[in-house]
Structure formats: C-alpha cells, structure tokens
N, C-alpha and C. Protein backbone atom coordinates (compact mmCIF):
# COMPACT_ATOMS: atom_id res chain seq x y z
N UNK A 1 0.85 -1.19 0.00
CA UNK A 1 0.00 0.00 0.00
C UNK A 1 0.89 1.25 0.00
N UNK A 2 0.46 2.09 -0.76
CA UNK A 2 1.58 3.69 -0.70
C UNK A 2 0.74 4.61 -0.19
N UNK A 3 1.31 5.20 0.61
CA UNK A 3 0.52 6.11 1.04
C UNK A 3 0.58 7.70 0.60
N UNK A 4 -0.18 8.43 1.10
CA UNK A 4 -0.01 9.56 0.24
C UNK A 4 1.41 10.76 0.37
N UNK A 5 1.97 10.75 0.66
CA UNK A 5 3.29 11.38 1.57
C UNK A 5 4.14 10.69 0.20
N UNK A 6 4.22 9.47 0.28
CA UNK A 6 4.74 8.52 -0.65
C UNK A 6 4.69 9.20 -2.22
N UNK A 7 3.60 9.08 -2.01
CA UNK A 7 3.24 9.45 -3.62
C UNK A 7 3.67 11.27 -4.05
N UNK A 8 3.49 12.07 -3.06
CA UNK A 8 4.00 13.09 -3.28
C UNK A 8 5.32 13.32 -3.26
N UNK A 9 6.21 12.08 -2.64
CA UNK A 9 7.25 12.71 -2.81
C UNK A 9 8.19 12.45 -4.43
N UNK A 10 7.74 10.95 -4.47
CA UNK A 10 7.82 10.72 -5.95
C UNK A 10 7.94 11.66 -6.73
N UNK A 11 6.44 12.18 -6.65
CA UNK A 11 6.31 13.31 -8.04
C UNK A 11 7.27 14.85 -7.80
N UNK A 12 7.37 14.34 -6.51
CA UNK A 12 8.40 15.99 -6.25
C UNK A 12 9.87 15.28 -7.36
N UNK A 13 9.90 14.36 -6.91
CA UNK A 13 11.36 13.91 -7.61
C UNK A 13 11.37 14.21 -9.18
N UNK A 14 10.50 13.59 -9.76
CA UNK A 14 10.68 13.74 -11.25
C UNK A 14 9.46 15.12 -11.76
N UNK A 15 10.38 15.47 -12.83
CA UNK A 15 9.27 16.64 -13.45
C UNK A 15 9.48 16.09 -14.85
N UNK A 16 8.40 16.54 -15.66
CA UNK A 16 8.20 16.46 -16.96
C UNK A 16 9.25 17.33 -17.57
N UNK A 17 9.85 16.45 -18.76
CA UNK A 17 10.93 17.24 -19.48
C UNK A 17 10.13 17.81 -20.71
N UNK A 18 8.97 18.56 -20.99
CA UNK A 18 8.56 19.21 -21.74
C UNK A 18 9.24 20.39 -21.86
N UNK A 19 8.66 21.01 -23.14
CA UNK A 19 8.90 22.21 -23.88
C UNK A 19 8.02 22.65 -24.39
N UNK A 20 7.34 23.96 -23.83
CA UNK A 20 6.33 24.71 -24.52
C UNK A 20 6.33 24.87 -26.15
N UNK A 21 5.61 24.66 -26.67
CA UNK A 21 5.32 25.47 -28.29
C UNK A 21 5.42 27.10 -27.93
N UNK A 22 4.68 27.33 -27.40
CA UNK A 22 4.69 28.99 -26.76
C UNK A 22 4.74 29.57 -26.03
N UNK A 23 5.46 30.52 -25.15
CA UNK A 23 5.06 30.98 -24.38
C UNK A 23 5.33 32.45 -23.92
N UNK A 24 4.18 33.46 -23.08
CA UNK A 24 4.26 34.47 -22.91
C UNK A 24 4.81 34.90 -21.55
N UNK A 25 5.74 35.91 -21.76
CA UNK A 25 6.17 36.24 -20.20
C UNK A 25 5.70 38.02 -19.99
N UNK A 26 5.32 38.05 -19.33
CA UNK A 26 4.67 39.71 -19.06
C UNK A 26 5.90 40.17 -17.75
N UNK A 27 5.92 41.74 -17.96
CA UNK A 27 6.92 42.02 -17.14
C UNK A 27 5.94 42.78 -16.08
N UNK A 28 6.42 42.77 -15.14
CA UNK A 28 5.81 43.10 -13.53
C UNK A 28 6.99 44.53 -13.60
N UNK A 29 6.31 45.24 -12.62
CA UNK A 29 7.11 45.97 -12.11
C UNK A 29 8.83 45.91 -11.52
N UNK A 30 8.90 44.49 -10.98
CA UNK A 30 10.12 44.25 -10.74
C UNK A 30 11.07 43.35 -11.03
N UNK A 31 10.02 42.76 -12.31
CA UNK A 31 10.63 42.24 -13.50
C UNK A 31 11.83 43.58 -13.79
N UNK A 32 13.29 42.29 -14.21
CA UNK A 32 14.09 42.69 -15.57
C UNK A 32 13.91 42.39 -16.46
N UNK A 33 13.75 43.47 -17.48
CA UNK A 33 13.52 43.20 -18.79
C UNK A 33 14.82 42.29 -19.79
N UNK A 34 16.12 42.23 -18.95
CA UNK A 34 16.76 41.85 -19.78
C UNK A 34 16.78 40.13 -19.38
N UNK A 35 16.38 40.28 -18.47
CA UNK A 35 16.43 38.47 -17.49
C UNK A 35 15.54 38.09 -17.82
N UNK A 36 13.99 38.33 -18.54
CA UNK A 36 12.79 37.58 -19.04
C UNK A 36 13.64 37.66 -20.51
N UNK A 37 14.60 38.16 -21.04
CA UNK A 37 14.53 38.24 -22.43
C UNK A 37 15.45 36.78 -22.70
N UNK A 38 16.84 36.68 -21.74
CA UNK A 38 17.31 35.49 -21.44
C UNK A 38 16.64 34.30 -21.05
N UNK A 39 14.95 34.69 -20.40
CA UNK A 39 14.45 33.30 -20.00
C UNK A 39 14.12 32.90 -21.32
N UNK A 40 13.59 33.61 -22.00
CA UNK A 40 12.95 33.34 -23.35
C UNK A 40 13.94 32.77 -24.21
N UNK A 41 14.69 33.78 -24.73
CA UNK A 41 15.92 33.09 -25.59
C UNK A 41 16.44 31.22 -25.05
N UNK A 42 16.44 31.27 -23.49
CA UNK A 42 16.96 30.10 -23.18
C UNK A 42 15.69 28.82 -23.55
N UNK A 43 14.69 29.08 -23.84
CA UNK A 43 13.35 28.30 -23.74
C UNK A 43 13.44 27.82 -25.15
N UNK A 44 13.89 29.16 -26.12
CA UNK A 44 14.02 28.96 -27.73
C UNK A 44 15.15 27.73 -28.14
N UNK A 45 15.90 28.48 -26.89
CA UNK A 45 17.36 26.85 -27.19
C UNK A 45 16.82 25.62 -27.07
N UNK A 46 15.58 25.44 -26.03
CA UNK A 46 15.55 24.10 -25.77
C UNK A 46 14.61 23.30 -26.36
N UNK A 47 13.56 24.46 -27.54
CA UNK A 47 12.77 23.67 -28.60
C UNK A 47 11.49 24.84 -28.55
N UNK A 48 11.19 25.52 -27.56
CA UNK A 48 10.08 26.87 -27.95
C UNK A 48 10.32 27.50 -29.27
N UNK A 49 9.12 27.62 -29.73
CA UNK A 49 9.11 28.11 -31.26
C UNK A 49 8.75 29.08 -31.17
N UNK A 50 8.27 30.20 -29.68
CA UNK A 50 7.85 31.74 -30.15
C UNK A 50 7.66 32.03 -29.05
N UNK A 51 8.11 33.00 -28.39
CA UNK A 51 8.18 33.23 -27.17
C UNK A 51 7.63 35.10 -27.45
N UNK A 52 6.83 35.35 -26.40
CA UNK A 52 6.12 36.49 -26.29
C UNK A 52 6.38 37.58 -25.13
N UNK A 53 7.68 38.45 -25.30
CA UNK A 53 7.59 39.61 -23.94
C UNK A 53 6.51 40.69 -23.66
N UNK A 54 5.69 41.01 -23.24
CA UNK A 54 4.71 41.46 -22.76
C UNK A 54 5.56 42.38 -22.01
N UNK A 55 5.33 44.08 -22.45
CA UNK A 55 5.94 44.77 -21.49
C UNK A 55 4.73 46.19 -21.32
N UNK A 56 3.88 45.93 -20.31
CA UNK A 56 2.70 46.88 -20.27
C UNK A 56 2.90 47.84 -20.28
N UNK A 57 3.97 48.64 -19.41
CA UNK A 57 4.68 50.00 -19.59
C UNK A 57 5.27 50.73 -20.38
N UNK A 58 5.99 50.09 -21.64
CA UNK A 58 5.82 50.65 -22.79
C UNK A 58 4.68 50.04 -24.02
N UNK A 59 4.11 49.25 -23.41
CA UNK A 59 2.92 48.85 -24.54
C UNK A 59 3.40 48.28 -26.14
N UNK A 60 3.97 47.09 -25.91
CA UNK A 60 5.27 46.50 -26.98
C UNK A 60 4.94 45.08 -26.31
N UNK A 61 5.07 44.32 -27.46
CA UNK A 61 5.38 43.07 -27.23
C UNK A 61 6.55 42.69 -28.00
N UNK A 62 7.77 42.01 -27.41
CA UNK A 62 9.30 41.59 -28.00
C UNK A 62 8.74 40.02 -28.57
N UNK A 63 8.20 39.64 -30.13
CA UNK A 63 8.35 38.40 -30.67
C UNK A 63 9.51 37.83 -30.62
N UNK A 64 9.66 36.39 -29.95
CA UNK A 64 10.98 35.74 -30.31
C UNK A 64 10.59 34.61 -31.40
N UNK A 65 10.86 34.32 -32.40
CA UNK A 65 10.74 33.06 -32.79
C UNK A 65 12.25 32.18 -33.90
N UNK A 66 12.09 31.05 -33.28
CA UNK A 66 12.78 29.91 -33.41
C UNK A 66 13.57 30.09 -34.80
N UNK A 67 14.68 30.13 -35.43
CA UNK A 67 14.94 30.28 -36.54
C UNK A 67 16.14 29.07 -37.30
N UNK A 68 16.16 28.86 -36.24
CA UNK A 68 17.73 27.22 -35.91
C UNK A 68 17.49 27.14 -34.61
N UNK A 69 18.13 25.66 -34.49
CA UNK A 69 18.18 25.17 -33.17
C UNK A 69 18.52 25.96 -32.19
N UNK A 70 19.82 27.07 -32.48
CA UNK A 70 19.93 27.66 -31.24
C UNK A 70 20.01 29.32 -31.52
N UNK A 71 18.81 29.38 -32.65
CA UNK A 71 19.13 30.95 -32.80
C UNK A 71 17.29 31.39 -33.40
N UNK A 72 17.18 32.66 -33.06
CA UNK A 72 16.34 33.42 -32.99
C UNK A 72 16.17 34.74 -33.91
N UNK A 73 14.94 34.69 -34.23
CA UNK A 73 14.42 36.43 -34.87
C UNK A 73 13.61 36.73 -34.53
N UNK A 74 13.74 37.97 -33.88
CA UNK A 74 12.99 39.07 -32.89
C UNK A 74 12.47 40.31 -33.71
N UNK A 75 11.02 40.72 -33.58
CA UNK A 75 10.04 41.57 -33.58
C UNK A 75 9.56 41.85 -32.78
N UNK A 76 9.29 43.64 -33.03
CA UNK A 76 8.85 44.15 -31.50
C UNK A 76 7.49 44.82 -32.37
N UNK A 77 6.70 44.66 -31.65
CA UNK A 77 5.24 45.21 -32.03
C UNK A 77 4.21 45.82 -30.82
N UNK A 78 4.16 47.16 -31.87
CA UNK A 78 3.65 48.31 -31.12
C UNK A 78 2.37 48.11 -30.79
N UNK A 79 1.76 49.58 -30.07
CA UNK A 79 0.18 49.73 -30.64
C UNK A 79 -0.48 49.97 -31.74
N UNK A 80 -1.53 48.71 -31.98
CA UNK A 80 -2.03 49.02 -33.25
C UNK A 80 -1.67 47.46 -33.87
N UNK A 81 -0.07 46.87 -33.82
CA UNK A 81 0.18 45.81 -34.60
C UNK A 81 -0.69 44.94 -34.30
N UNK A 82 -0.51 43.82 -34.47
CA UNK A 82 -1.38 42.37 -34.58
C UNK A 82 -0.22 41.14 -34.60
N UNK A 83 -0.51 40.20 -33.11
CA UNK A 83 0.18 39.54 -33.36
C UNK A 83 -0.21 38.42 -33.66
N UNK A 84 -0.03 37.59 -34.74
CA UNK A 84 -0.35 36.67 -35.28
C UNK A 84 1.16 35.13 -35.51
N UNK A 85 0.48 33.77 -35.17
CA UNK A 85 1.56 32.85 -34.81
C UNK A 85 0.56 31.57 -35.49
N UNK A 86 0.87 32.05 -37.22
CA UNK A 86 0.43 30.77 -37.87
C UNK A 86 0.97 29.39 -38.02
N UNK A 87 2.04 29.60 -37.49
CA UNK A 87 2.99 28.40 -37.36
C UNK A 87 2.32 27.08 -36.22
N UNK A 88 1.71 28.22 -35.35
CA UNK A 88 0.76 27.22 -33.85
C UNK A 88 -0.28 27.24 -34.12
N UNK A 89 -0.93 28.45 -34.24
CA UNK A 89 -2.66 28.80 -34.21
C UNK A 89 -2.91 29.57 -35.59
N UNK A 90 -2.70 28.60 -36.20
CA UNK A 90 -3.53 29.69 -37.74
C UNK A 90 -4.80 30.05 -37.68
N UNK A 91 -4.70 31.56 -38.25
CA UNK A 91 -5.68 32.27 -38.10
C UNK A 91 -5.90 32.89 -37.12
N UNK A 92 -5.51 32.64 -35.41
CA UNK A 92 -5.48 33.60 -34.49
C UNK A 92 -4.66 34.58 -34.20
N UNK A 93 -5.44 35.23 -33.59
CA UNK A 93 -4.53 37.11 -33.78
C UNK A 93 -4.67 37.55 -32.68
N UNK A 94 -4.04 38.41 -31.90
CA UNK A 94 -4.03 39.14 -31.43
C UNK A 94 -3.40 40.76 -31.20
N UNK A 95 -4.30 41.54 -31.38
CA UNK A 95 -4.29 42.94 -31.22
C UNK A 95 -3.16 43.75 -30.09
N UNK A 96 -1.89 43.98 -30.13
CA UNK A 96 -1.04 44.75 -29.42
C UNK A 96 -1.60 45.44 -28.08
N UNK A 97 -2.33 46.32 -28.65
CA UNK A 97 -2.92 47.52 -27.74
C UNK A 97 -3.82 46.91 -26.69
N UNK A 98 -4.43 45.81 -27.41
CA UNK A 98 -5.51 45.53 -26.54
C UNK A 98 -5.08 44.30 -25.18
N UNK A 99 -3.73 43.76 -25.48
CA UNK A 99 -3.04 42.83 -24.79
C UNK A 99 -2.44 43.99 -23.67
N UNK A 100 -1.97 44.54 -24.14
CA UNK A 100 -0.94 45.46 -23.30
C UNK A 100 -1.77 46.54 -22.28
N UNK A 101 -3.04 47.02 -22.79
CA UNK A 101 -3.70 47.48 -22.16
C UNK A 101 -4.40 46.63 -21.04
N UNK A 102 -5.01 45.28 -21.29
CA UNK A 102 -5.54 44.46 -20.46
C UNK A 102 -4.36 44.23 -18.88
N UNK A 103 -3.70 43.87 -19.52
CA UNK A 103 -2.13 43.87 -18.87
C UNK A 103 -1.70 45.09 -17.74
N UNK A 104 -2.09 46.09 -18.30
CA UNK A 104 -1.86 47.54 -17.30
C UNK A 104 -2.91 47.45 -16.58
N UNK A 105 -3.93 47.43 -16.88
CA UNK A 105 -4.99 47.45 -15.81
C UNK A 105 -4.93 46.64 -14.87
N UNK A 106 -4.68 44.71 -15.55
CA UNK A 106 -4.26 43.78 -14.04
C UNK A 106 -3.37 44.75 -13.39
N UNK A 107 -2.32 44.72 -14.07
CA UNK A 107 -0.88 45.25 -13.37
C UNK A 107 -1.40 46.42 -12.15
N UNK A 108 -2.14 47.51 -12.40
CA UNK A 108 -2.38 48.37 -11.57
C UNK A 108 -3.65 48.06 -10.51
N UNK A 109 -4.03 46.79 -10.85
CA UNK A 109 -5.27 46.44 -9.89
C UNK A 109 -6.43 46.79 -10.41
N UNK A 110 -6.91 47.39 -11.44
CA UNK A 110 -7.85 47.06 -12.07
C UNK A 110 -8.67 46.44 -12.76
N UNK A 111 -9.62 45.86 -12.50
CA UNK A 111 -10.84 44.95 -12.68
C UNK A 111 -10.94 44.98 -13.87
N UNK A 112 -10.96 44.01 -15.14
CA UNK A 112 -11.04 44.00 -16.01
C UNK A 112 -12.54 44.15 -16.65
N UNK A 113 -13.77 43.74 -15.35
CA UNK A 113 -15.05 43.52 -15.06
C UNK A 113 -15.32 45.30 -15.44
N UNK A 114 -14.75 45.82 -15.00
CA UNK A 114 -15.37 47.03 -14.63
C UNK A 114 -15.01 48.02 -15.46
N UNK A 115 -13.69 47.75 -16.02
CA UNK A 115 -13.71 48.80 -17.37
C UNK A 115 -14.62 48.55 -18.63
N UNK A 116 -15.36 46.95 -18.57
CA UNK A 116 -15.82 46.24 -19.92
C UNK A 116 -17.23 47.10 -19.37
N UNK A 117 -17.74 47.34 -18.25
CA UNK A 117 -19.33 47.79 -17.88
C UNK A 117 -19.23 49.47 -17.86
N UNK A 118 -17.72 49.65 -17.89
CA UNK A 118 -18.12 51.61 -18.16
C UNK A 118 -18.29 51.58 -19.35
N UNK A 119 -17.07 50.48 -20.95
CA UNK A 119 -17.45 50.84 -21.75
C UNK A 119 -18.70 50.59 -22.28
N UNK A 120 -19.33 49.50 -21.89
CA UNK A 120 -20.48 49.32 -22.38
C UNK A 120 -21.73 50.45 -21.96
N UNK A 121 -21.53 51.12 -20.81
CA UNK A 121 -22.25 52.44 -20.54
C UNK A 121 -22.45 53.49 -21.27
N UNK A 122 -21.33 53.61 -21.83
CA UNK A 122 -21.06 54.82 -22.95
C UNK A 122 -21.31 54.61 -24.02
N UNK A 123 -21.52 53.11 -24.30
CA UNK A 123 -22.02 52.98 -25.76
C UNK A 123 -23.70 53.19 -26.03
C-alpha cells in the first residue's frame, strides 16, 4: 500500500521534461527586462518556437521566434500591430494595444469587469 506522503514525494522527484510550443512572459514591475529576455531566448534553445515579452509599460510586445536550433528572430510590435503565430494557431490574432492594455490594468489592480461595464455604458 503507498501512502499519500509517498506518492508526493515521488512526483516531487521527477518533473516532466517538456517544452512549450509557446510561451508568454509579461513584465511586472520588478521584473528585468533583460532576465525575461534570457528566460525566453533560453526556452528557444531548448525547442520553444515563439516566445512572447509582454511589457505593459511601454505597450510592446518583443516576438521571439525559433529560426535554428539555437538561434532566434525578434520583432517588437507596437500599438495598433497584430500579433499573429500561424505556425501554432492559424488564423489567431491578437491585437497589441488591446493585450498590453488588459495587462496595465491587471498590473495596476484594475478589474477587467469594470472597465468592460463603463465601456459598455457609454455605448
């Protein structure tokens, strides 16, 4: 019989050696921007095909994507661009402004609930 102590410690031991297809890192306030840019790049080495910096404060997202095994091409996209990753999700998009803005509002503690019911007030 194993008991449960048992079984948790197991799984503490081994972790899954996966590798994201994608992934986004948003910068916090006390985020470094240059140490999420190294997490990313290092994620691209190990098989990530597009890695996404999210930086709410200047309202930019840094595209990384996969170009060789251990090398990368980077796009930075403003407000207004569209980021699009047909390589994973064809056909889905997403809008710059509207990521980065969602993003500032978590970031500053604002309810995402409550800006969607002023705009809908005004309309």
């Amino acid at each position: 019989m194993q008991y449960l102590s048992e079984a948790i410690a197991c799984v503490r031991q081994k972790y899954a050696e996966l590798v994201p297809d994608l992934i986004f890192e948003v910068k916090s306030k006390s985020d470094s921007v240059t140490k999420l840019r190294e997490k990313i790049q290092e994620f691209i080495t190990y098989g990530t095909q597009v890695g996404v910096l999210v930086n709410p404060r200047t309202r930019t997202m840094e595209v990384y994507r996969s170009s060789a095994p251990t090398k990368y091409e980077k796009v930075v996209l403003g407000d207004g661009d569209v980021l699009q990753v047909p390589e994973l999700l064809p056909g889905w998009e997403l809008l710059d402004g509207y990521f980065s803005g969602a993003c500032l509002m978590l970031c500053s503690g604002i309810p995402l609930v409550s800006r969607r019911a002023r705009l809908k007030s005004r309309l």
